[in-house]
N, C-alpha and C. Protein backbone atom coordinates (compact mmCIF):
# COMPACT_ATOMS: atom_id res chain seq x y z
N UNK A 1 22.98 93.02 -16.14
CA UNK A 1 21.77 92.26 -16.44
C UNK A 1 21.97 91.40 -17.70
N UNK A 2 22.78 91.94 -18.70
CA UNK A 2 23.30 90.96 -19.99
C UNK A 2 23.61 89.94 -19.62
N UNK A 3 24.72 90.11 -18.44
CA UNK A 3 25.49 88.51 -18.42
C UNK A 3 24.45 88.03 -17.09
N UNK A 4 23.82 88.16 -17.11
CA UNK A 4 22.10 87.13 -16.00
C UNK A 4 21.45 86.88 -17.07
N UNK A 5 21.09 87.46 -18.07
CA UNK A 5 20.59 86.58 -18.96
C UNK A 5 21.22 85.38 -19.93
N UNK A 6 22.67 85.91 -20.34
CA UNK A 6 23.60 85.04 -20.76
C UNK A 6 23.67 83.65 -20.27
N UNK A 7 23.60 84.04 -18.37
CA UNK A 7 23.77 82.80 -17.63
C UNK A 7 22.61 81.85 -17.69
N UNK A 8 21.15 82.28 -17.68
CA UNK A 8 20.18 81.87 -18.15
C UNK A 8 20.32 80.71 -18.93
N UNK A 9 20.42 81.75 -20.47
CA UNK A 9 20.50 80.55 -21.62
C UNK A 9 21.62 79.82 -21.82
N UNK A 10 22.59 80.17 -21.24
CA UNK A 10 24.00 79.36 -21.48
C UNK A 10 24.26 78.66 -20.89
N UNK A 11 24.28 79.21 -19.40
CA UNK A 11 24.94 78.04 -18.26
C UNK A 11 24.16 77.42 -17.49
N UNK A 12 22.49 77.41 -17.60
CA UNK A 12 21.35 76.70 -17.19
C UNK A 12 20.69 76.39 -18.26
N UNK A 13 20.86 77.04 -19.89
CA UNK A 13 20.24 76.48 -20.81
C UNK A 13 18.49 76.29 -20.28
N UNK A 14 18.18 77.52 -20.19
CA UNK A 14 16.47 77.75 -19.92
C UNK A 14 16.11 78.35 -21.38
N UNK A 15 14.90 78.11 -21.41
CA UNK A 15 14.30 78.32 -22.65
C UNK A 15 14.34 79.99 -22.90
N UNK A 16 13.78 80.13 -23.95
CA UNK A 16 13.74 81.93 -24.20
C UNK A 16 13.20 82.20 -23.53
N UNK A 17 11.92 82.01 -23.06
CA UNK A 17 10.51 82.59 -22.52
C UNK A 17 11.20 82.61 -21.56
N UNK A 18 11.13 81.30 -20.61
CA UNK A 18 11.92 81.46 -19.25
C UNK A 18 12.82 82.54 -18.90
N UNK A 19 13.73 82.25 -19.63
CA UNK A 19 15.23 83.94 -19.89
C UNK A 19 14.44 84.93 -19.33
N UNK A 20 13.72 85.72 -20.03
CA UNK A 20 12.79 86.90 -20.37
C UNK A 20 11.89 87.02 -19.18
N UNK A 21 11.56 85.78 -18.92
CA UNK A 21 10.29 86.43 -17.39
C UNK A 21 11.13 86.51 -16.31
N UNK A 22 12.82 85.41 -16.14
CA UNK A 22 12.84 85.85 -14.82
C UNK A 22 14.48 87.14 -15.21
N UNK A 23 14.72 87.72 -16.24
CA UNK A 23 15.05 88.59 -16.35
C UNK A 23 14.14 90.09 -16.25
N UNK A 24 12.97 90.10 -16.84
CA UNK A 24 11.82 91.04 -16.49
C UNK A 24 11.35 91.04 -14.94
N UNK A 25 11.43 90.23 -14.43
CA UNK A 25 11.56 89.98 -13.09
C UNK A 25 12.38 90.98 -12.27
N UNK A 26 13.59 90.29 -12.38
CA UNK A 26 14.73 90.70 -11.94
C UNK A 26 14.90 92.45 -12.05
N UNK A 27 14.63 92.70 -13.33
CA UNK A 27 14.52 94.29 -13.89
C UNK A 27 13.91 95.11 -13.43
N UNK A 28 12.28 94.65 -12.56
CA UNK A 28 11.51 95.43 -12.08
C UNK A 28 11.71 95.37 -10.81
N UNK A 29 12.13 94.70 -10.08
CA UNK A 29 12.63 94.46 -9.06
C UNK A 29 13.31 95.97 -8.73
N UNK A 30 14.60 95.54 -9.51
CA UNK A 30 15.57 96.45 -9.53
C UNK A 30 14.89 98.11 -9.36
N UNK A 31 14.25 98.30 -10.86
CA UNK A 31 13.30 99.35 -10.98
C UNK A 31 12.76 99.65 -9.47
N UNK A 32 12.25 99.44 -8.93
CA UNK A 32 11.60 99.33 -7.26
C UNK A 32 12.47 99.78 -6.32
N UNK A 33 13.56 99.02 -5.94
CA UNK A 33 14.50 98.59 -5.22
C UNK A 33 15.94 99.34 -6.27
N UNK A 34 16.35 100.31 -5.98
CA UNK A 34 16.90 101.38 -6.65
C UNK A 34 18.19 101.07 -5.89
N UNK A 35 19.07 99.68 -5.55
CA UNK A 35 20.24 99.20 -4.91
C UNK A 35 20.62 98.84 -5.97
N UNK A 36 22.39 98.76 -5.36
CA UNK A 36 23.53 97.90 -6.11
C UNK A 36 23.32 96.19 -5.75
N UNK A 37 23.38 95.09 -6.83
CA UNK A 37 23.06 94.18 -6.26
C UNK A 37 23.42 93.33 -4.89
N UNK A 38 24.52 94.05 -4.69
CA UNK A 38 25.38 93.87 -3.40
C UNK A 38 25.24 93.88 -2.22
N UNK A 39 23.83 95.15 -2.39
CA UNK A 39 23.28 95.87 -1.38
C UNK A 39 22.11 95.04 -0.87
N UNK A 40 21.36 94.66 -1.42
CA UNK A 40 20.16 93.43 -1.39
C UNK A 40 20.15 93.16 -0.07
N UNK A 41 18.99 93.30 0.82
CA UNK A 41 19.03 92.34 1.41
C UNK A 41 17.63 91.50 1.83
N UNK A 42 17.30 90.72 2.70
CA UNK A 42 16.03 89.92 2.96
C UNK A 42 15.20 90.89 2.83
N UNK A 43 15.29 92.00 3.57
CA UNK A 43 14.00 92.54 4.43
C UNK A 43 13.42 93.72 2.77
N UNK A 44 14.75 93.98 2.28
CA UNK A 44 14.16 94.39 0.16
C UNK A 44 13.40 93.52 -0.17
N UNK A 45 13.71 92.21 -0.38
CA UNK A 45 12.73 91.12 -0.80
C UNK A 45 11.77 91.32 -0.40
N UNK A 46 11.59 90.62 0.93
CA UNK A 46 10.46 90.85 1.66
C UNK A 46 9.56 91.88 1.96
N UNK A 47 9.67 93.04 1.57
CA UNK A 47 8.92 94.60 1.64
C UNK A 47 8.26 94.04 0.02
N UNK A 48 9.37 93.84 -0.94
CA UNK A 48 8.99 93.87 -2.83
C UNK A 48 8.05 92.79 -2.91
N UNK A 49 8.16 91.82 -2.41
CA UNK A 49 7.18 90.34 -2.41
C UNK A 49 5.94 90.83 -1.39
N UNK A 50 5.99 91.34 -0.62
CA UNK A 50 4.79 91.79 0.01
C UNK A 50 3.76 93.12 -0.42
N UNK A 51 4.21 93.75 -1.20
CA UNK A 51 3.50 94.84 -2.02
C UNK A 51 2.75 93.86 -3.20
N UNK A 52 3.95 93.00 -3.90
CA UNK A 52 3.06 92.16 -5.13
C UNK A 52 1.99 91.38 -4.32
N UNK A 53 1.91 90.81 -3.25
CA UNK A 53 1.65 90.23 -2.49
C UNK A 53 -0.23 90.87 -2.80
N UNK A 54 -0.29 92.00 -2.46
CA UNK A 54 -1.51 92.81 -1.86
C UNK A 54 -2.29 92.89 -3.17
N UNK A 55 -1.23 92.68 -4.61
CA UNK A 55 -1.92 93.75 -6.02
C UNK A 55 -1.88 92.47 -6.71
N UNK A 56 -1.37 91.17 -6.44
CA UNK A 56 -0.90 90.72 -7.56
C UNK A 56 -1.10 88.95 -7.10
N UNK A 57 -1.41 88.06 -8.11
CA UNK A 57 -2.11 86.46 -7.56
C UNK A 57 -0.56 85.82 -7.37
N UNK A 58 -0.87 84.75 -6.43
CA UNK A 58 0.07 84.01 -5.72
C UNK A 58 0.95 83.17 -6.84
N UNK A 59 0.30 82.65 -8.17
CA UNK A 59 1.44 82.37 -9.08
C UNK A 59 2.11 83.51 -9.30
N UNK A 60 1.94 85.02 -9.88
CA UNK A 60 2.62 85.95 -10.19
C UNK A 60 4.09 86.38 -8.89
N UNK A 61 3.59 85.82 -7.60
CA UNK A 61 4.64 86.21 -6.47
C UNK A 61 5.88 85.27 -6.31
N UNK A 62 4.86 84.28 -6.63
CA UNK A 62 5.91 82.66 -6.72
C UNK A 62 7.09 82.73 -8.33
N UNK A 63 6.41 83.67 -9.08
CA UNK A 63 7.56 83.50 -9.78
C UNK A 63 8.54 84.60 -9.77
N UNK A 64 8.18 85.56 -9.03
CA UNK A 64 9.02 86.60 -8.54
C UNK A 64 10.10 85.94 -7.88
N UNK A 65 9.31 85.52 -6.79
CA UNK A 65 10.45 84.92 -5.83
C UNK A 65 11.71 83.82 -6.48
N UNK A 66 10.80 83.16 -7.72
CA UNK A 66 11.82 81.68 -8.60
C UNK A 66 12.47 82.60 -8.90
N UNK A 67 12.58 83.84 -9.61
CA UNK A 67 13.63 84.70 -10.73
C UNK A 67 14.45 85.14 -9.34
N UNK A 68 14.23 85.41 -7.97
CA UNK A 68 14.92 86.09 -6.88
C UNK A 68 15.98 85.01 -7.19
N UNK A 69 15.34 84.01 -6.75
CA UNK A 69 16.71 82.47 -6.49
C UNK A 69 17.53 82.65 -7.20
N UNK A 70 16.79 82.34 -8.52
CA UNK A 70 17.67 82.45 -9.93
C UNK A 70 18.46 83.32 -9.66
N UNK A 71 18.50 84.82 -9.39
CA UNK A 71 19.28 86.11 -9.67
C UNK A 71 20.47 85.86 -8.31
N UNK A 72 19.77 85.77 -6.88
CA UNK A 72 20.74 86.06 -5.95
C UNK A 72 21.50 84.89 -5.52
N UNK A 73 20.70 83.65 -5.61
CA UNK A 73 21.07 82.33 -4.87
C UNK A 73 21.75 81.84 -5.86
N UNK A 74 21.66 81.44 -6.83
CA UNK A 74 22.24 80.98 -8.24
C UNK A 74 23.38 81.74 -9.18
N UNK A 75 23.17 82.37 -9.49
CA UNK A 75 23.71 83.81 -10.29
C UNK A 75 24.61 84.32 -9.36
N UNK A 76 24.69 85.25 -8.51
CA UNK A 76 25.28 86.00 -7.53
C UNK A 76 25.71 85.22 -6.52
N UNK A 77 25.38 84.29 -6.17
CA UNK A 77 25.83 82.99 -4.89
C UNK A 77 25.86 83.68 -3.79
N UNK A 78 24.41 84.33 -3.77
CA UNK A 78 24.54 85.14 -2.34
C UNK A 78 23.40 84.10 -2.11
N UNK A 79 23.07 83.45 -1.80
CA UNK A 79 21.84 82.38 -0.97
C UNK A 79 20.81 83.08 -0.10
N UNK A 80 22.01 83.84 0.91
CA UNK A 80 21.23 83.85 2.28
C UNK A 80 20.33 85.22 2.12
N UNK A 81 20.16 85.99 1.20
CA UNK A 81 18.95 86.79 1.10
C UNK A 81 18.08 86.35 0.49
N UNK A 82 17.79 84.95 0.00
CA UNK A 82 16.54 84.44 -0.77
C UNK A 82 15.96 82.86 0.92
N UNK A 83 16.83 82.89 1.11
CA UNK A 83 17.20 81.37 1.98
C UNK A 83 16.14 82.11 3.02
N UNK A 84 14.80 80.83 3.06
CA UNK A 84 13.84 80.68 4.16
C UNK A 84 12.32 81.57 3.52
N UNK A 85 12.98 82.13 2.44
CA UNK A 85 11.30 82.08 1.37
C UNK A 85 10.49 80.87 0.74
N UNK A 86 9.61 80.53 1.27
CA UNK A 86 8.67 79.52 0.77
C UNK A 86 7.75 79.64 -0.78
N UNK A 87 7.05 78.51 -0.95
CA UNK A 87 6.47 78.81 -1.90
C UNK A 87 5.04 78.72 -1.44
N UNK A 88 4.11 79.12 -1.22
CA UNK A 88 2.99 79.07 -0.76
C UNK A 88 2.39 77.91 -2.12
N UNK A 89 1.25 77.21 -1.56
CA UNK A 89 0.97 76.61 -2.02
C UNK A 89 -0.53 77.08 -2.97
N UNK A 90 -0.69 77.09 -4.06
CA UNK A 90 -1.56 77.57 -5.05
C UNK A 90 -2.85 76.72 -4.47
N UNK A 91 -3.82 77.08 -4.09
CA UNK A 91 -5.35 76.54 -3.57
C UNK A 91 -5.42 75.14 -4.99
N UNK A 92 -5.92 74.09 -4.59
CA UNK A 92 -6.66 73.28 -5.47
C UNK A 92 -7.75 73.74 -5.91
N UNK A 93 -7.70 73.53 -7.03
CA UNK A 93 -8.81 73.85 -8.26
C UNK A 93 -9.39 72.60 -8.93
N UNK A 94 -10.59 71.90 -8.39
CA UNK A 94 -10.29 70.87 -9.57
C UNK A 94 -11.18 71.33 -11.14
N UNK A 95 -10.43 70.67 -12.02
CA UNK A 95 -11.03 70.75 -13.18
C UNK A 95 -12.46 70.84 -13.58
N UNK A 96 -13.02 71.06 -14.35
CA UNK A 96 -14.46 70.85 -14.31
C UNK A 96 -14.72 70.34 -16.04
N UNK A 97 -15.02 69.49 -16.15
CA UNK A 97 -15.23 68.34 -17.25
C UNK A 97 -16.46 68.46 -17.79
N UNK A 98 -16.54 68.82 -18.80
CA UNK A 98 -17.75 68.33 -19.31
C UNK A 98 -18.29 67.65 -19.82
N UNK A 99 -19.98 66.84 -19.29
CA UNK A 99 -20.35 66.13 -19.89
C UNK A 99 -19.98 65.68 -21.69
N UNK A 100 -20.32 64.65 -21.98
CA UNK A 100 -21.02 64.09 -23.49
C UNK A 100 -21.58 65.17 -24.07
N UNK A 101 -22.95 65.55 -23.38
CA UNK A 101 -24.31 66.46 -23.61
C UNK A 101 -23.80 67.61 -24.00
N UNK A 102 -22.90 68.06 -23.16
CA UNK A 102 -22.61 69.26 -22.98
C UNK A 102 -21.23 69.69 -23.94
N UNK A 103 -20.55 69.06 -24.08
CA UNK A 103 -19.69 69.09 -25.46
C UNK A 103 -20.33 68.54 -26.37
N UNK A 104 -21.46 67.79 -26.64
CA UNK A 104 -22.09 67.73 -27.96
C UNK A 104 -23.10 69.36 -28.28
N UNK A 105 -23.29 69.85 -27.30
CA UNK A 105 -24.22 71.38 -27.43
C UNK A 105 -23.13 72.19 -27.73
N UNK A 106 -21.64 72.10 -27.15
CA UNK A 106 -20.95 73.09 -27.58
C UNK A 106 -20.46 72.81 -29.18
N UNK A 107 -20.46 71.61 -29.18
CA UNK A 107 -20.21 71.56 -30.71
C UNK A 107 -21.13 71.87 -31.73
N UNK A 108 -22.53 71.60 -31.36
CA UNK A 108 -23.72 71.94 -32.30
C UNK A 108 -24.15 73.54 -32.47
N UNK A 109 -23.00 74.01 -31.76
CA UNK A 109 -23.41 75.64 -31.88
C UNK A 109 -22.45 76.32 -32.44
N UNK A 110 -21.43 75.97 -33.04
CA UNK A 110 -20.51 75.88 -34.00
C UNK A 110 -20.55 76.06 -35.73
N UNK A 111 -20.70 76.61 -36.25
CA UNK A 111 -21.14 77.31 -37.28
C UNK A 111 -20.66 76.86 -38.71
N UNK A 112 -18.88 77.36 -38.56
CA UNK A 112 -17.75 77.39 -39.44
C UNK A 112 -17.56 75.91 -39.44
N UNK A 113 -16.97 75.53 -40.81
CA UNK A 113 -15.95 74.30 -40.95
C UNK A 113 -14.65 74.76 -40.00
N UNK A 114 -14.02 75.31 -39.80
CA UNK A 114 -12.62 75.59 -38.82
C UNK A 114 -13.09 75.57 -37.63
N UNK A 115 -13.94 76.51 -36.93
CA UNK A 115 -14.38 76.32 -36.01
C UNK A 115 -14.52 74.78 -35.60
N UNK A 116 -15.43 73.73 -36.41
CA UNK A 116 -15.48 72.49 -36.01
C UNK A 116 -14.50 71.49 -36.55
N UNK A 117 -13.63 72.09 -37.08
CA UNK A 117 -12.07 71.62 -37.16
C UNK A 117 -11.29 71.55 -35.95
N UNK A 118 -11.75 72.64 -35.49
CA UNK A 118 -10.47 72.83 -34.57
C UNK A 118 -11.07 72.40 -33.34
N UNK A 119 -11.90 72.67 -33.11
CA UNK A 119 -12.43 71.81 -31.67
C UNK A 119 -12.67 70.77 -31.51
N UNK A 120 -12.96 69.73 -32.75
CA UNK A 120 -12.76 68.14 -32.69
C UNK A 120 -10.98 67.63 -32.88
N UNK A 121 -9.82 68.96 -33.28
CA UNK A 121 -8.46 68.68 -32.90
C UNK A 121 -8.04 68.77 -31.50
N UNK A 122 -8.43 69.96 -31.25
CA UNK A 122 -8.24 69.94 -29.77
C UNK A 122 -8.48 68.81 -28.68
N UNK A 123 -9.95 68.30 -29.11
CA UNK A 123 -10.92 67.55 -28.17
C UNK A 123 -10.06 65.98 -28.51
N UNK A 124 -9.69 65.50 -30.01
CA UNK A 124 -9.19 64.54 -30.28
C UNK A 124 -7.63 63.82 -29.79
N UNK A 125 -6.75 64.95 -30.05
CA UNK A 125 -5.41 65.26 -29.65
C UNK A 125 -4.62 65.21 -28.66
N UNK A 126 -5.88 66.36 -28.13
CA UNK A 126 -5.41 66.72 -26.34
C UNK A 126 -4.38 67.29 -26.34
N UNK A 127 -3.81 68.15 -27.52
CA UNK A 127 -2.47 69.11 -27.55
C UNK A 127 -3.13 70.32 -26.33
N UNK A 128 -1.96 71.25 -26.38
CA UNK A 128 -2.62 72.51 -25.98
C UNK A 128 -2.94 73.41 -26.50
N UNK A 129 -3.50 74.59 -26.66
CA UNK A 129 -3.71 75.76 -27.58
C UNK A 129 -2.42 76.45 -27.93
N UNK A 130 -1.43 76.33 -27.45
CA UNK A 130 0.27 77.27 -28.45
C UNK A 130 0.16 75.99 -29.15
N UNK A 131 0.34 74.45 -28.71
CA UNK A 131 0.70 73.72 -29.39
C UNK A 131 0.09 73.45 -30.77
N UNK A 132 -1.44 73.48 -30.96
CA UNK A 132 -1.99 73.52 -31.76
C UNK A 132 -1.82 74.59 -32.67
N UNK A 133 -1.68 75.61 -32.28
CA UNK A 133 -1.76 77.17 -33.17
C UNK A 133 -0.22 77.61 -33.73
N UNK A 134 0.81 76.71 -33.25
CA UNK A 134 1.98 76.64 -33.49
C UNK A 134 2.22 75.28 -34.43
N UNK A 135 1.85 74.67 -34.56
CA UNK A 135 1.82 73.35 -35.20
C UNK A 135 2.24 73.59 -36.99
N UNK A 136 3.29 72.65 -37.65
CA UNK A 136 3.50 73.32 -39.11
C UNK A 136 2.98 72.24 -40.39
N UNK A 137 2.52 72.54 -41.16
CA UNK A 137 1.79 71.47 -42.08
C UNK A 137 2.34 70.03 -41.96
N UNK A 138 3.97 70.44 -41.98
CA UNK A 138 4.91 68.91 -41.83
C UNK A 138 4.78 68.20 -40.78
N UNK A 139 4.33 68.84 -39.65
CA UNK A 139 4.40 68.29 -38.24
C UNK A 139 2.72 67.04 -38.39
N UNK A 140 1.87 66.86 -39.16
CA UNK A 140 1.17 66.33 -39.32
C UNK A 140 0.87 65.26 -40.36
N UNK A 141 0.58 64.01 -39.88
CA UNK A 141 0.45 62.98 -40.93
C UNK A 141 -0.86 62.72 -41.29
N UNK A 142 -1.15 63.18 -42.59
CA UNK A 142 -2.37 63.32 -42.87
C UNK A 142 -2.97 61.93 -42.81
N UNK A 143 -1.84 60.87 -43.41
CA UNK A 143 -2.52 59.31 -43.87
C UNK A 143 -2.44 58.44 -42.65
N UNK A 144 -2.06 59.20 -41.63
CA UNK A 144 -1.67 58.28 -40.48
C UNK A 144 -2.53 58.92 -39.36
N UNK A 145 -2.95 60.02 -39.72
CA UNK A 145 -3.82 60.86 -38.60
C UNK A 145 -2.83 61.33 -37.27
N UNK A 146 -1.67 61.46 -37.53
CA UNK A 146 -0.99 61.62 -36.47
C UNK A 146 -0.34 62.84 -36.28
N UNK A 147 -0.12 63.33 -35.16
CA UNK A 147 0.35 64.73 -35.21
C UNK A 147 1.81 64.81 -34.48
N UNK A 148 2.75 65.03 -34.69
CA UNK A 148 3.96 64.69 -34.21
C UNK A 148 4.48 66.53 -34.10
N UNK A 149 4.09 67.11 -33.06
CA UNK A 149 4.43 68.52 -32.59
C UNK A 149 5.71 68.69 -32.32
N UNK A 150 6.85 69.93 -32.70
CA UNK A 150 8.20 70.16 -32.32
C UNK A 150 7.92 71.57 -31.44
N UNK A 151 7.50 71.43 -30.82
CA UNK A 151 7.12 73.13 -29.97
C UNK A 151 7.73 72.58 -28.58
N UNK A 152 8.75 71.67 -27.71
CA UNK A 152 9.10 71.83 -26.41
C UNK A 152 10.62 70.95 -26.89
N UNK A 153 12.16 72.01 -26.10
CA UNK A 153 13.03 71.90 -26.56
C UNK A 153 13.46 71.55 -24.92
N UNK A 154 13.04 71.97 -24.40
CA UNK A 154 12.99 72.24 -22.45
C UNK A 154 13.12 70.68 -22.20
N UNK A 155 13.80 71.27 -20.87
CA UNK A 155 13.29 70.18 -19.68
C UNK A 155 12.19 69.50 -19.11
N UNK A 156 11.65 69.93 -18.75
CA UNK A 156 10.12 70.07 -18.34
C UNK A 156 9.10 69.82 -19.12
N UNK A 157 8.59 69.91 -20.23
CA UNK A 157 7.75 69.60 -21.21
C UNK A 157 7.98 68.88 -22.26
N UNK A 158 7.25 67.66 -22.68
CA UNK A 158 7.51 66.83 -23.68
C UNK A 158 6.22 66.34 -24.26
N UNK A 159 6.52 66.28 -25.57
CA UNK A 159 4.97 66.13 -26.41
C UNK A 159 6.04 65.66 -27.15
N UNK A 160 5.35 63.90 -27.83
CA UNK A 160 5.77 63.14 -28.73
C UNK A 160 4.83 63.17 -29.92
N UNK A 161 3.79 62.06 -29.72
CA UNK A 161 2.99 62.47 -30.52
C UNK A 161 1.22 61.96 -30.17
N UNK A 162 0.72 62.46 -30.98
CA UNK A 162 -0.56 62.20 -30.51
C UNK A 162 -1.72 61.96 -32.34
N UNK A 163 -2.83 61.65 -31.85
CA UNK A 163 -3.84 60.72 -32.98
C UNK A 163 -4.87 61.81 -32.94
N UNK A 164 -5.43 61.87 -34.39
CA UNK A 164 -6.57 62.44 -33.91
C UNK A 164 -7.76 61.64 -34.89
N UNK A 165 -9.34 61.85 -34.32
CA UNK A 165 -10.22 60.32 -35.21
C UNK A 165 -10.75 60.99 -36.41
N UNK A 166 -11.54 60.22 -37.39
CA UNK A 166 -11.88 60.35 -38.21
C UNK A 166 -12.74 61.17 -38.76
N UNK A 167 -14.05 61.65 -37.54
CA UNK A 167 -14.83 62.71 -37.76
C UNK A 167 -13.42 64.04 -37.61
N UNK A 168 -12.57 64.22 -36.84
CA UNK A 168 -12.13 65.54 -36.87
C UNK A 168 -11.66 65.07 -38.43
N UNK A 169 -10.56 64.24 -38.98
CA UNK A 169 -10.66 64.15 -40.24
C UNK A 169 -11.21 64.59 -41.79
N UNK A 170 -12.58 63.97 -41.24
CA UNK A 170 -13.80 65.00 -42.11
C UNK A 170 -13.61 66.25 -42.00
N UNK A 171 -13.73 66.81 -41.46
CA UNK A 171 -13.72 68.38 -40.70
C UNK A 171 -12.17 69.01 -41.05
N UNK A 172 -11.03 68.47 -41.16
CA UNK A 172 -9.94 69.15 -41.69
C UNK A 172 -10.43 69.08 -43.13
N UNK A 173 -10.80 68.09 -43.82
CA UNK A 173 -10.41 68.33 -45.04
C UNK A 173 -11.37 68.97 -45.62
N UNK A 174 -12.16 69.48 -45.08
CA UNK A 174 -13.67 70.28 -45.46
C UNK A 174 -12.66 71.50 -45.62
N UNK A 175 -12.30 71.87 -44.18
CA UNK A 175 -11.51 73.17 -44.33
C UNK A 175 -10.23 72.99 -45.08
N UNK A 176 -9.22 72.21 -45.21
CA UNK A 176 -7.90 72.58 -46.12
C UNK A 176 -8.76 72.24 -47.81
């Protein structure tokens, strides 16, 4: 299991987090499924993905199955015990937005200077909540209002930079 994680960060260069879920993955699997990896076959998968299946939401199965790839198809270059698993498709959700009205009531019920710091950063920004709560004094230009975040090293995610207006302004410097 060392050198599957090794291969992870080294020879696919996946982030930590990544490493860790589809190695924890992989681990409980194992835990379950009490085989040599050799031994593996579809119908293991398919019994282990169908138990999570019954207890557990369709992102949590879908990434079972990504860490399977990763481990048997990728890693082990055994393919054909992952080969002809799908990804079911996650139901549409659409967003739900709130009014003007209704983010002006959530803001007027807001108490603290931080409190209304941080929700006119959020609301201004449009970072995400690690990004924001991870964010380091330097990463912010106070005279420029600009926030220039180093939190995504990955493939997949990129944040340059982003503005935030003048009322949140007020509201930081109340609180710093």
């Amino acid at each position: 299991m060392k050198d599957f994680k090794d291969f992870l960060a080294v020879d696919l260069r996946l982030e930590e987090r990544t490493v860790m879920v589809h190695y924890n993955n992989v681990r409980r699997f194992f835990n379950s499924v009490p085989k040599n990896p050799s031994e593996v076959t579809k119908l293991d998968i398919r019994g282990y993905l169908q138990k999570r299946m019954n207890s557990k939401s369709i992102s949590t199965t879908n990434n079972d199955l990504k860490s399977f790839k990763r481990f048997f198809r990728d890693y082990l270059e055994r393919p054909e015990v992952v080969k002809g698993f799908r990804f079911p498709q996650s139901p549409f959700k659409p967003k739900i937005v709130l009014s003007k009205n209704e983010l002006g009531l959530a803001y007027r019920t807001i108490s603290s200077d931080l409190g209304r710091a941080v929700f006119l950063f959020y609301a201004s920004t449009g970072l995400r909540r690690s990004e924001v709560l991870g964010l380091a004094v330097d990463e912010v230009d106070f005279k420029k209002r600009m926030v220039i975040p180093d939190c995504h090293n990955g493939r997949s995610k990129h944040s340059y930079v982003s503005f935030y207006n003048e009322e949140t302004e007020k509201w930081l410097r109340k609180y710093w």
